[in-house]
N, C-alpha and C. Protein backbone atom coordinates (compact mmCIF):
# COMPACT_ATOMS: atom_id res chain seq x y z
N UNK A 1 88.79 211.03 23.33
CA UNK A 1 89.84 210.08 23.63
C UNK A 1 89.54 209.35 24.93
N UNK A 2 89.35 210.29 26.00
CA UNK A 2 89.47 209.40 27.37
C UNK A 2 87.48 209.09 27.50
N UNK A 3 87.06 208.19 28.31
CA UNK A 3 86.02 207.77 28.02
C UNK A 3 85.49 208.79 29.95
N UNK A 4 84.34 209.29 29.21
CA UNK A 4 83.77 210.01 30.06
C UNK A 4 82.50 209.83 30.92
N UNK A 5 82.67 208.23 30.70
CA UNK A 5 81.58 207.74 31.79
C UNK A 5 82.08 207.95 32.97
N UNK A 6 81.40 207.83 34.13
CA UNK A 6 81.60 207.90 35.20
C UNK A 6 82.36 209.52 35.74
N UNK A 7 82.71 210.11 35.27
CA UNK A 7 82.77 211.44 35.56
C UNK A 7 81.73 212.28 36.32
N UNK A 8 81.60 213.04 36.99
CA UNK A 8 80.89 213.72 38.13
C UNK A 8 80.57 214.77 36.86
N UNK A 9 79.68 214.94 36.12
CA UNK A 9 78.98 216.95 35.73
C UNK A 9 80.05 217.34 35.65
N UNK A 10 80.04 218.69 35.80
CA UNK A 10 80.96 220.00 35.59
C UNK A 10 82.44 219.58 36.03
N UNK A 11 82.53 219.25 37.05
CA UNK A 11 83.80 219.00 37.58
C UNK A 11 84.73 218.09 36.33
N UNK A 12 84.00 216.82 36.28
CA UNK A 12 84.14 215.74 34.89
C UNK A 12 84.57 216.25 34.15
N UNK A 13 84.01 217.25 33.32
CA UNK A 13 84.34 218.16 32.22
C UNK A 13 86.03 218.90 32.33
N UNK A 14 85.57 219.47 33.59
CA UNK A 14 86.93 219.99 34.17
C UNK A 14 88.22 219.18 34.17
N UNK A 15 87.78 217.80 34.81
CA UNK A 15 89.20 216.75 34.82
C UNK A 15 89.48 216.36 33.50
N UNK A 16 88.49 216.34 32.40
CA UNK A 16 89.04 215.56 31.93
C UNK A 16 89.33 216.33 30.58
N UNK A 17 89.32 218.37 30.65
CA UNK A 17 90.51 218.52 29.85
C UNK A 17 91.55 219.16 30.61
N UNK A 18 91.58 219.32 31.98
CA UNK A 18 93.31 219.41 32.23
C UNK A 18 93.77 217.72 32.10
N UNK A 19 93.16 216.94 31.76
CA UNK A 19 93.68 215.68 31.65
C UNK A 19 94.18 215.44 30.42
N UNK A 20 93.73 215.66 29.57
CA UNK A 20 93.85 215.61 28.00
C UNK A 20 95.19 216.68 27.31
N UNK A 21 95.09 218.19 28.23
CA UNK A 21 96.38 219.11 28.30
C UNK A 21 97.10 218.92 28.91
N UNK A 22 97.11 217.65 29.92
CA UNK A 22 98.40 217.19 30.81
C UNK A 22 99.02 216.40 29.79
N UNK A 23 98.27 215.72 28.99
CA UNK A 23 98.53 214.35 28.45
C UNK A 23 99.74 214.92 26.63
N UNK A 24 98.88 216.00 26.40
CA UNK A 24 99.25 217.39 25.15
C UNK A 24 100.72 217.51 25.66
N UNK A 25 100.78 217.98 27.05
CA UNK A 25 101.76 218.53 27.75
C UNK A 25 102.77 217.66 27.88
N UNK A 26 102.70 216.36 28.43
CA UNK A 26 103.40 214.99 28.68
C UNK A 26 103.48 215.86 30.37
N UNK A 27 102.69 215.88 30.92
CA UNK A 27 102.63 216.63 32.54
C UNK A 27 101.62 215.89 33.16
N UNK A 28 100.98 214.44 33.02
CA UNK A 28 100.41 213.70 33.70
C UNK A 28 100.74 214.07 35.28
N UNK A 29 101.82 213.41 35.58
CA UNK A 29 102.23 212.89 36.43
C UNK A 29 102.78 214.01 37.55
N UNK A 30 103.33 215.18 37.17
CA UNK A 30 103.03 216.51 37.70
C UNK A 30 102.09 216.81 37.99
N UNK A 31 100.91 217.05 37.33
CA UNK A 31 99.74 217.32 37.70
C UNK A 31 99.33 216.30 38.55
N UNK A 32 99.25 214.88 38.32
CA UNK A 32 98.90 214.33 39.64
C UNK A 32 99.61 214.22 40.88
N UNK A 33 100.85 214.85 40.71
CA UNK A 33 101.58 214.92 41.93
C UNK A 33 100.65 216.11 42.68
N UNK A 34 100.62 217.10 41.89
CA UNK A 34 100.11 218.11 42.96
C UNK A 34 99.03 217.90 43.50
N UNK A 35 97.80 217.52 42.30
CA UNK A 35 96.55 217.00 42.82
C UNK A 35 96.29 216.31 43.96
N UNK A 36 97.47 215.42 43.91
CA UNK A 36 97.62 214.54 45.17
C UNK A 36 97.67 215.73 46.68
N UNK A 37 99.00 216.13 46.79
CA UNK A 37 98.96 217.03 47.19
C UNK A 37 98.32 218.39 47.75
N UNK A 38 97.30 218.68 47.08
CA UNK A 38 96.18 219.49 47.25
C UNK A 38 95.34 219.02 48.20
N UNK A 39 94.83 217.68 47.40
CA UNK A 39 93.80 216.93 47.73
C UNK A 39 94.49 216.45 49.37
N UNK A 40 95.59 216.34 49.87
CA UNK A 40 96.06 216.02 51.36
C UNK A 40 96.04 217.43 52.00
N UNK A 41 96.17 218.82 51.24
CA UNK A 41 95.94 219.73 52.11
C UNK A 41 94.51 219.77 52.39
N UNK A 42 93.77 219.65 51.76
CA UNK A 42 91.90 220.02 51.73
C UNK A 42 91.72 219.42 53.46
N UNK A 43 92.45 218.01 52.86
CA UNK A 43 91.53 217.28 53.90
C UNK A 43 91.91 217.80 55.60
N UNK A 44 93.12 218.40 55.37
CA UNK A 44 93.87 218.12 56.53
C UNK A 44 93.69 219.74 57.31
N UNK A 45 93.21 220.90 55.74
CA UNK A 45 93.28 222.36 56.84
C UNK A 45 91.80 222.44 56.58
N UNK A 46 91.18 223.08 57.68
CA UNK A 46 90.05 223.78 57.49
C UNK A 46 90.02 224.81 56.89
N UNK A 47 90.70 225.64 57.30
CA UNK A 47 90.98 226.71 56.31
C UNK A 47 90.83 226.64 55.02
N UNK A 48 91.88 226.22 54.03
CA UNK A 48 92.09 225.97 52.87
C UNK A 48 90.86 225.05 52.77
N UNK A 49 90.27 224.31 52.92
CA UNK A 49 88.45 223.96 52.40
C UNK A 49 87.69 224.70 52.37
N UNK A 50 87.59 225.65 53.57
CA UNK A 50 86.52 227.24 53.39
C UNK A 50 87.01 227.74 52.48
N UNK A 51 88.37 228.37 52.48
CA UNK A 51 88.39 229.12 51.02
C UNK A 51 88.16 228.74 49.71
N UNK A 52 88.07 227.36 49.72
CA UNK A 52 87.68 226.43 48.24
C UNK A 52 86.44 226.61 47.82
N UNK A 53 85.41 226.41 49.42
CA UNK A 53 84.08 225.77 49.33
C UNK A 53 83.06 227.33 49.10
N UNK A 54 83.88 228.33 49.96
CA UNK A 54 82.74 228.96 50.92
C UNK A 54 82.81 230.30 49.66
N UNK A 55 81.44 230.49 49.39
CA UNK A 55 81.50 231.54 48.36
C UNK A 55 81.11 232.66 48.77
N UNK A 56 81.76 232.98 50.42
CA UNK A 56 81.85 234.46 50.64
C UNK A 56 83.32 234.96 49.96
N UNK A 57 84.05 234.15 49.74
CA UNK A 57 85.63 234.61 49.20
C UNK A 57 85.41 235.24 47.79
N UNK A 58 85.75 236.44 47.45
CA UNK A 58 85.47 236.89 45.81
C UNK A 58 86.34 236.31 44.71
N UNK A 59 86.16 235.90 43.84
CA UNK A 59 87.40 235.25 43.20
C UNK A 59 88.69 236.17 42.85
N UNK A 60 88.83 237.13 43.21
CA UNK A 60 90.34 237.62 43.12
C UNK A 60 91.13 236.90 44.62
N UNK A 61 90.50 236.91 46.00
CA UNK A 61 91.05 236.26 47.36
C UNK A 61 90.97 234.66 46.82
N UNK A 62 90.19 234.02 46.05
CA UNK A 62 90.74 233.06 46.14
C UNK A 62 92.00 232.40 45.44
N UNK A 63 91.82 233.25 44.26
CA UNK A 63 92.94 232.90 43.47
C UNK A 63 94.36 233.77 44.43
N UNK A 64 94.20 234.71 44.60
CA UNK A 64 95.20 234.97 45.15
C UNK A 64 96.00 233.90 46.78
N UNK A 65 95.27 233.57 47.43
CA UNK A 65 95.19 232.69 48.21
C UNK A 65 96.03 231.02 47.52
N UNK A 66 95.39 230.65 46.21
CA UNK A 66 95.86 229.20 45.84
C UNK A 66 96.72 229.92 45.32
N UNK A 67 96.66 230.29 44.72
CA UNK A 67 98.43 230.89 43.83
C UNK A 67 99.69 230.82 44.61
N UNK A 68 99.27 231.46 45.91
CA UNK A 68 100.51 231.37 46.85
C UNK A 68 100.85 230.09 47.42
N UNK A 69 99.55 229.37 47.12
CA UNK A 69 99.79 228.16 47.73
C UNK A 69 100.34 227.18 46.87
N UNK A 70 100.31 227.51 45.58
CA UNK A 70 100.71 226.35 44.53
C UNK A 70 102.20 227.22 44.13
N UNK A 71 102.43 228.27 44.17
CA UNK A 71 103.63 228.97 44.28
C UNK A 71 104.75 228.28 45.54
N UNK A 72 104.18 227.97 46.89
CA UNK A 72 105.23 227.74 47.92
C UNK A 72 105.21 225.82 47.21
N UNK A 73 104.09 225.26 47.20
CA UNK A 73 104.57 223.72 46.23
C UNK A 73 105.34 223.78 45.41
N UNK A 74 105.11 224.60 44.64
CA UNK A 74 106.28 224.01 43.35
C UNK A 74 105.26 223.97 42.25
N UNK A 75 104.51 224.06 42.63
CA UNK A 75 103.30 223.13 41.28
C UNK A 75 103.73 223.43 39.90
N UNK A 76 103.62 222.67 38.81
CA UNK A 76 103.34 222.61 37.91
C UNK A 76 102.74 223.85 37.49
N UNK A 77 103.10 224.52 36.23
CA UNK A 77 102.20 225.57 35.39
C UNK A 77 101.09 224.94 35.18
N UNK A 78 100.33 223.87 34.74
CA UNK A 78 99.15 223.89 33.61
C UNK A 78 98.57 223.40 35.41
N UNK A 79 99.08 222.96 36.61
CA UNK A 79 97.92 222.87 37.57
C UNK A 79 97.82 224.19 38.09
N UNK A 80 98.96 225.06 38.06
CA UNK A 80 98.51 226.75 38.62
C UNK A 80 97.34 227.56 37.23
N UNK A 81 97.16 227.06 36.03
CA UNK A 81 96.68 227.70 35.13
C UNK A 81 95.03 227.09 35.39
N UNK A 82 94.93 225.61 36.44
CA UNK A 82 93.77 225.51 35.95
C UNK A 82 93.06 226.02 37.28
N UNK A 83 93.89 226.01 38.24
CA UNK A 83 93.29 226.60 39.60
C UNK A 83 92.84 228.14 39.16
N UNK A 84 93.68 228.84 38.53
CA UNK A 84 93.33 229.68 38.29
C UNK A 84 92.11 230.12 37.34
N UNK A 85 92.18 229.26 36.39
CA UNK A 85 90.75 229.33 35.25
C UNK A 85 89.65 228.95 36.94
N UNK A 86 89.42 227.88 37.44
CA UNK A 86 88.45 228.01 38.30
C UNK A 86 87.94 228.94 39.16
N UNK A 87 89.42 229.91 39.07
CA UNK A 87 88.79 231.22 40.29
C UNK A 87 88.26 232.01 39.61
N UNK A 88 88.80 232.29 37.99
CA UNK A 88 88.14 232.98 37.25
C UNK A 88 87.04 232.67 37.10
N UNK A 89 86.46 231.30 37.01
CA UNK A 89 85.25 231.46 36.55
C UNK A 89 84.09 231.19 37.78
N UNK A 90 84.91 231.46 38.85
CA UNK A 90 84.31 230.89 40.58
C UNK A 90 83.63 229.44 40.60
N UNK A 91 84.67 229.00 40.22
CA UNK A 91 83.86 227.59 40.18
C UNK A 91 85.40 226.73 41.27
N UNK A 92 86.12 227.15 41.99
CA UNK A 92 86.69 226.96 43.16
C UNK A 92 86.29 225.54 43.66
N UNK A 93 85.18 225.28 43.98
CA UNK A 93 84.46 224.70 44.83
C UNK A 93 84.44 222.92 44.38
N UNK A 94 84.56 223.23 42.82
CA UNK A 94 84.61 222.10 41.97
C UNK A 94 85.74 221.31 41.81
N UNK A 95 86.75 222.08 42.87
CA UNK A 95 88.68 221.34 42.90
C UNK A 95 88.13 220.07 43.23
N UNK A 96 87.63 219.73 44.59
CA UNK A 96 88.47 218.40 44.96
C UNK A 96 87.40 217.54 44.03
N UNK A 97 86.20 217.68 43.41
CA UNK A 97 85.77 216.66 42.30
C UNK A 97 86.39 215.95 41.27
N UNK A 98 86.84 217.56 40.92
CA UNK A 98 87.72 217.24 39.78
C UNK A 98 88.97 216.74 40.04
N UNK A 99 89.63 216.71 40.86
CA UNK A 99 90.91 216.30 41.13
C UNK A 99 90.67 214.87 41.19
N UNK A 100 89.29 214.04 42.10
CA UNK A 100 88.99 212.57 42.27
C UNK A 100 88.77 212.17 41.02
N UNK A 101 87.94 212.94 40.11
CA UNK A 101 87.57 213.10 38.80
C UNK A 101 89.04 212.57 37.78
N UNK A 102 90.19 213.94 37.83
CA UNK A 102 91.23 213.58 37.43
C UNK A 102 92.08 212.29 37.79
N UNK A 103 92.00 211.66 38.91
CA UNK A 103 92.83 210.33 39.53
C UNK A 103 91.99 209.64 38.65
N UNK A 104 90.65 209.03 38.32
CA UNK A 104 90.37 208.23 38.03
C UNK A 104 90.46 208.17 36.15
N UNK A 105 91.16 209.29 35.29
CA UNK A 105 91.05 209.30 34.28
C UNK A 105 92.26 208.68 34.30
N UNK A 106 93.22 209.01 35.45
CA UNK A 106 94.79 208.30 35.22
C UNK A 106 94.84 206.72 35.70
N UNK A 107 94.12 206.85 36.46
CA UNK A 107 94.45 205.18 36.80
C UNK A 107 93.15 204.21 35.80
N UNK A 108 92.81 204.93 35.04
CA UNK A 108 91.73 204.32 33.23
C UNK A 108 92.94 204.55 32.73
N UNK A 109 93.57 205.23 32.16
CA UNK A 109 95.10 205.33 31.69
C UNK A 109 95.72 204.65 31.64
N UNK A 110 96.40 204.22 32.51
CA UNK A 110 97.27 203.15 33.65
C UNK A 110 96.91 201.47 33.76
N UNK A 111 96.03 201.47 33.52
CA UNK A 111 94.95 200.26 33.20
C UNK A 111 94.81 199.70 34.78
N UNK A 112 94.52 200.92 35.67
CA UNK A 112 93.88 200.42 37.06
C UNK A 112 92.91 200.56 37.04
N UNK A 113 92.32 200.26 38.57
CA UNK A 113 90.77 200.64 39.02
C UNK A 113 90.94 200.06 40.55
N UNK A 114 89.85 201.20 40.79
CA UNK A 114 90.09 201.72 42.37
C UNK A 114 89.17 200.85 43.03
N UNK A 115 89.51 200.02 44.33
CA UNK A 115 89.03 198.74 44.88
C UNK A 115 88.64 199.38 46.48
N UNK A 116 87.47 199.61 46.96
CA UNK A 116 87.45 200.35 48.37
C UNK A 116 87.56 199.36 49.61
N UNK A 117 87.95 199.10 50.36
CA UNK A 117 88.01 197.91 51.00
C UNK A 117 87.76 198.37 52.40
N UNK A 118 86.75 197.52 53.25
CA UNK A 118 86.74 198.18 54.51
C UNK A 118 86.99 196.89 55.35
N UNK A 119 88.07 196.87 56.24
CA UNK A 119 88.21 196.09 57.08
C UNK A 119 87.95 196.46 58.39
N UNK A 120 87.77 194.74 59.12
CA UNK A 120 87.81 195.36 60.66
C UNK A 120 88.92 195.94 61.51
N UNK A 121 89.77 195.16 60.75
CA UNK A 121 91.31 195.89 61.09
C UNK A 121 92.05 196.10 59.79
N UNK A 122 93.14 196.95 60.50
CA UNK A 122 93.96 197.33 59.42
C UNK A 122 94.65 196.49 58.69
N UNK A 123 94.40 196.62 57.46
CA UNK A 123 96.03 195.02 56.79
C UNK A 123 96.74 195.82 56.83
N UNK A 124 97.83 194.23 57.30
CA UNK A 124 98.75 194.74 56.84
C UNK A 124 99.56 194.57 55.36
N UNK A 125 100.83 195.34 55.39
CA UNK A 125 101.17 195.27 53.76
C UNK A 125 101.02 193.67 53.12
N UNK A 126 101.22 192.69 53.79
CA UNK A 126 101.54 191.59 52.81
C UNK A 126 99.64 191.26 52.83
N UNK A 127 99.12 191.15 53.78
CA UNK A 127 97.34 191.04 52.83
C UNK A 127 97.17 191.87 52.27
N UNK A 128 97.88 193.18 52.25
CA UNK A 128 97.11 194.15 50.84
C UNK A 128 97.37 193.53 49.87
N UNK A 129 98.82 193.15 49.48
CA UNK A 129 99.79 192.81 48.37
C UNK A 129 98.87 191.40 48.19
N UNK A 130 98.41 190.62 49.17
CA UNK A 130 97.40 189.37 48.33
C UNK A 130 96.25 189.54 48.25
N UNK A 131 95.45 190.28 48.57
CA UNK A 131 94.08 190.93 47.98
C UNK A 131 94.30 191.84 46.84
N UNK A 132 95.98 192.41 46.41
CA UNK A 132 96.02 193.22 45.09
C UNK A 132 95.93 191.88 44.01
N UNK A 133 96.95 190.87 44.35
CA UNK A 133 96.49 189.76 43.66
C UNK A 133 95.84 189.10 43.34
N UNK A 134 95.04 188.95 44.43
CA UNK A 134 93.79 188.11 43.87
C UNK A 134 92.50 188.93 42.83
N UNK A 135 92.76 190.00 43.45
CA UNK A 135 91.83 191.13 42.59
C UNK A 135 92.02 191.48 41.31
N UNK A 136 93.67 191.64 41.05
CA UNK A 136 94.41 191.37 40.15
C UNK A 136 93.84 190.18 39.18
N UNK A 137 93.78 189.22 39.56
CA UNK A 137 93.90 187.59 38.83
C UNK A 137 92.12 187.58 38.25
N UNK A 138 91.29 188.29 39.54
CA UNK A 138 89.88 187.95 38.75
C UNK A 138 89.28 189.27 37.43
N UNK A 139 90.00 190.57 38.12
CA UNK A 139 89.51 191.71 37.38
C UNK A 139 90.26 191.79 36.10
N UNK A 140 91.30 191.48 35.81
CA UNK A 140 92.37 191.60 34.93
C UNK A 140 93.10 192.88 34.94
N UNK A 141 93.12 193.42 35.66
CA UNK A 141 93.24 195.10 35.69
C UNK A 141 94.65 195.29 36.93
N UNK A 142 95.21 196.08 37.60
CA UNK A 142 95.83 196.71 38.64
C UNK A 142 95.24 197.06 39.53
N UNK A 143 94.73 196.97 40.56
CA UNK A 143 93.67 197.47 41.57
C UNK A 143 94.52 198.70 42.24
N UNK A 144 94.04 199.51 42.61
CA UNK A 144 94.64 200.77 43.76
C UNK A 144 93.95 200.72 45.02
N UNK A 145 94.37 199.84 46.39
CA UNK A 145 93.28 199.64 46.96
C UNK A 145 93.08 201.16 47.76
N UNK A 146 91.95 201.36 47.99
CA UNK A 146 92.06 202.53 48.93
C UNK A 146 91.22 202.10 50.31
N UNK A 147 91.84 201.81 51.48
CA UNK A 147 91.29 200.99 52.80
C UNK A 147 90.74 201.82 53.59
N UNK A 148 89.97 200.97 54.37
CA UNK A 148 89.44 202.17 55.73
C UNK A 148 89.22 200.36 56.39
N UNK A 149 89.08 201.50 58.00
CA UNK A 149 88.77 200.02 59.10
C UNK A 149 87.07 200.36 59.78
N UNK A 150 86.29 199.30 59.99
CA UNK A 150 85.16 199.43 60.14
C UNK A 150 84.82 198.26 61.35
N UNK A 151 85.32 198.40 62.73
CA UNK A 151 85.22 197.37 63.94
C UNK A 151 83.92 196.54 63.82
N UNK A 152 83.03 197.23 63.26
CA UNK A 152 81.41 196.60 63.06
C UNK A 152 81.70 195.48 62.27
N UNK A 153 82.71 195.53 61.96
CA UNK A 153 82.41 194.01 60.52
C UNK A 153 82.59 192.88 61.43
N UNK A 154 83.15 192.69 62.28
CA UNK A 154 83.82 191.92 63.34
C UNK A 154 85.39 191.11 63.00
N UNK A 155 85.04 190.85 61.75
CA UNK A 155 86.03 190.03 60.56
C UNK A 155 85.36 189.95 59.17
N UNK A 156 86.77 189.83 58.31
CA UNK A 156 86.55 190.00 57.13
C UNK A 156 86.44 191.39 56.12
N UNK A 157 86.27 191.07 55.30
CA UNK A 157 86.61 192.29 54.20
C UNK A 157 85.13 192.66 53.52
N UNK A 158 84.71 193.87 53.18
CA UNK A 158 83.90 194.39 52.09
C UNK A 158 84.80 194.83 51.22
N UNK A 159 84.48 194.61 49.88
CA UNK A 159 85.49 194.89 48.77
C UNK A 159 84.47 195.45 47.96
N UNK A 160 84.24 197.08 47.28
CA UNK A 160 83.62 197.40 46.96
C UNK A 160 84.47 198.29 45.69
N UNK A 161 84.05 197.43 44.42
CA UNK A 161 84.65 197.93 43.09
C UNK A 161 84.04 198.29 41.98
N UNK A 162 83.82 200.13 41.29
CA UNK A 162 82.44 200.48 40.52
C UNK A 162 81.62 200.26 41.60
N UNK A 163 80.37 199.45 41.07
CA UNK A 163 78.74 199.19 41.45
C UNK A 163 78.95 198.28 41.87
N UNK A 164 80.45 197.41 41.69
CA UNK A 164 80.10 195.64 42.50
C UNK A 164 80.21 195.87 43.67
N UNK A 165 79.75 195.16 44.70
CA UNK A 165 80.15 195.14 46.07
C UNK A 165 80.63 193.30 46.60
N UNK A 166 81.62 193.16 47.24
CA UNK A 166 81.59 191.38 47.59
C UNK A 166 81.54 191.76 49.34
N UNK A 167 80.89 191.71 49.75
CA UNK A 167 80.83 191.94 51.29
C UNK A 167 81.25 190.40 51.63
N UNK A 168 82.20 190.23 52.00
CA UNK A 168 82.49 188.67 53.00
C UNK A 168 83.05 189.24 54.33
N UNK A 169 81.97 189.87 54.69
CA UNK A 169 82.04 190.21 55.93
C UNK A 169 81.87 189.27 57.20
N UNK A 170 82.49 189.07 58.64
CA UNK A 170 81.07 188.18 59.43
C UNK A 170 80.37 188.72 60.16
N UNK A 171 79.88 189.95 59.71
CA UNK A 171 78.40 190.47 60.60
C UNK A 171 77.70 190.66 59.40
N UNK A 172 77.96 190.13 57.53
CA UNK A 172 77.22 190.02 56.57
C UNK A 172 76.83 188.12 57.49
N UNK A 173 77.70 187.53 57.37
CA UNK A 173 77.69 186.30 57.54
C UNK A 173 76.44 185.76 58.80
N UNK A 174 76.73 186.47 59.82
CA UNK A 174 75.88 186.59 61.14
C UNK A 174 74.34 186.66 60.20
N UNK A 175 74.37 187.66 60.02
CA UNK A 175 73.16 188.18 59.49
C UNK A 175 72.44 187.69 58.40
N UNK A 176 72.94 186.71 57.16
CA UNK A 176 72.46 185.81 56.35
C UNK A 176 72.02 184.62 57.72
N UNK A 177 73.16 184.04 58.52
CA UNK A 177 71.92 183.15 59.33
C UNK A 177 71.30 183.40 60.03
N UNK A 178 71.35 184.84 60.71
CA UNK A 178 69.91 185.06 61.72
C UNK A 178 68.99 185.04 60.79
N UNK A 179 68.64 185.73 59.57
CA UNK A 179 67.65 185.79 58.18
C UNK A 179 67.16 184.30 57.97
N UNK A 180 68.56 183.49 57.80
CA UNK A 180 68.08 182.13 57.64
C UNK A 180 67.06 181.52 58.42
N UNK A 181 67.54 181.39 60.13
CA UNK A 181 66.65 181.17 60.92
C UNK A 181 64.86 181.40 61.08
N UNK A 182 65.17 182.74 61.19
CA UNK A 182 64.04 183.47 61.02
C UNK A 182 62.86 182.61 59.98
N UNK A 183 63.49 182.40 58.64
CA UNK A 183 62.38 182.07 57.80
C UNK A 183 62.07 180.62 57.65
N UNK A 184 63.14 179.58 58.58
CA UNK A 184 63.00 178.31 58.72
C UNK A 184 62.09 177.90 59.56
């Protein structure tokens, strides 16, 4: 059903049948609540990443460890059933793939696609809302932008979507005419 290009290996596999038993389930959106969720603890404890990553933990400490942790969330059954199939099978390590793995089967779902954008400064909401549009108008799709700021650009945007990249950067810009120069 869901198209399994672009999926990461093992993890892939992983997202995309708690994706398919979310979908069985009508628990999309639960499951990506927590995923979400998860995926903001990873980043944010060290802790909880060693115990994901680090395969001195035996898989009874780790599961016991996420259990409590998807126990004090709230989570969803079929996301405590799959954390748990991963400790069973110590494959732990493969969460936050699969979880990026899982976002991108929902927003193929959803009829989005994820737009990386690096500015020199931060937008604000109303240029996100007209770079969702314009991205909108050429891709035909919903974009989800996901931003970062990069002072090196000096100005301007890299917009990097799939394999395309549109760099209208001006230290791309700088750098097409020093190139220019150079070969004139």
């Amino acid at each position: 059903m869901a198209d399994e290009a672009h999926l990461s290996g093992i993890a892939g596999r992983y997202a995309l049948a708690v994706f398919e038993l979310a979908l069985e389930e009508k628990s999309v959106d639960a499951v990506g609540c927590d995923f979400a969720a998860l995926k903001t603890m990873l980043a944010q404890s060290p802790d909880l990443a060693r115990l994901v990553r680090a395969p001195v933990f035996d898989r009874e400490e780790q599961a016991k460890g996420m259990l409590a942790l998807l126990a004090k969330m709230g989570a969803a059954s079929l996301t405590r059933r799959f954390v748990q199939l991963l400790c069973a099978k110590r494959r732990l390590y493969l969460l936050p793939d699969a979880i990026r793995d899982f976002e991108t089967l929902v927003a193929r779902q959803k009829g989005e696609i994820d737009a990386d954008v690096t500015s020199a400064r931060p937008l604000s909401a109303s240029q996100a809302d007209d770079l969702k549009r314009v991205l909108k108008g050429k891709l035909g799709r919903e974009p989800r932008l996901v931003t970062k700021v990069d002072p090196t650009l000096i100005g301007g945007l890299v917009v990097k979507i799939g394999s395309r990249m549109i760099d209208n950067s001006l230290r791309a810009k700088l750098n097409g005419i020093r190139l220019a120069m150079r070969g004139g």
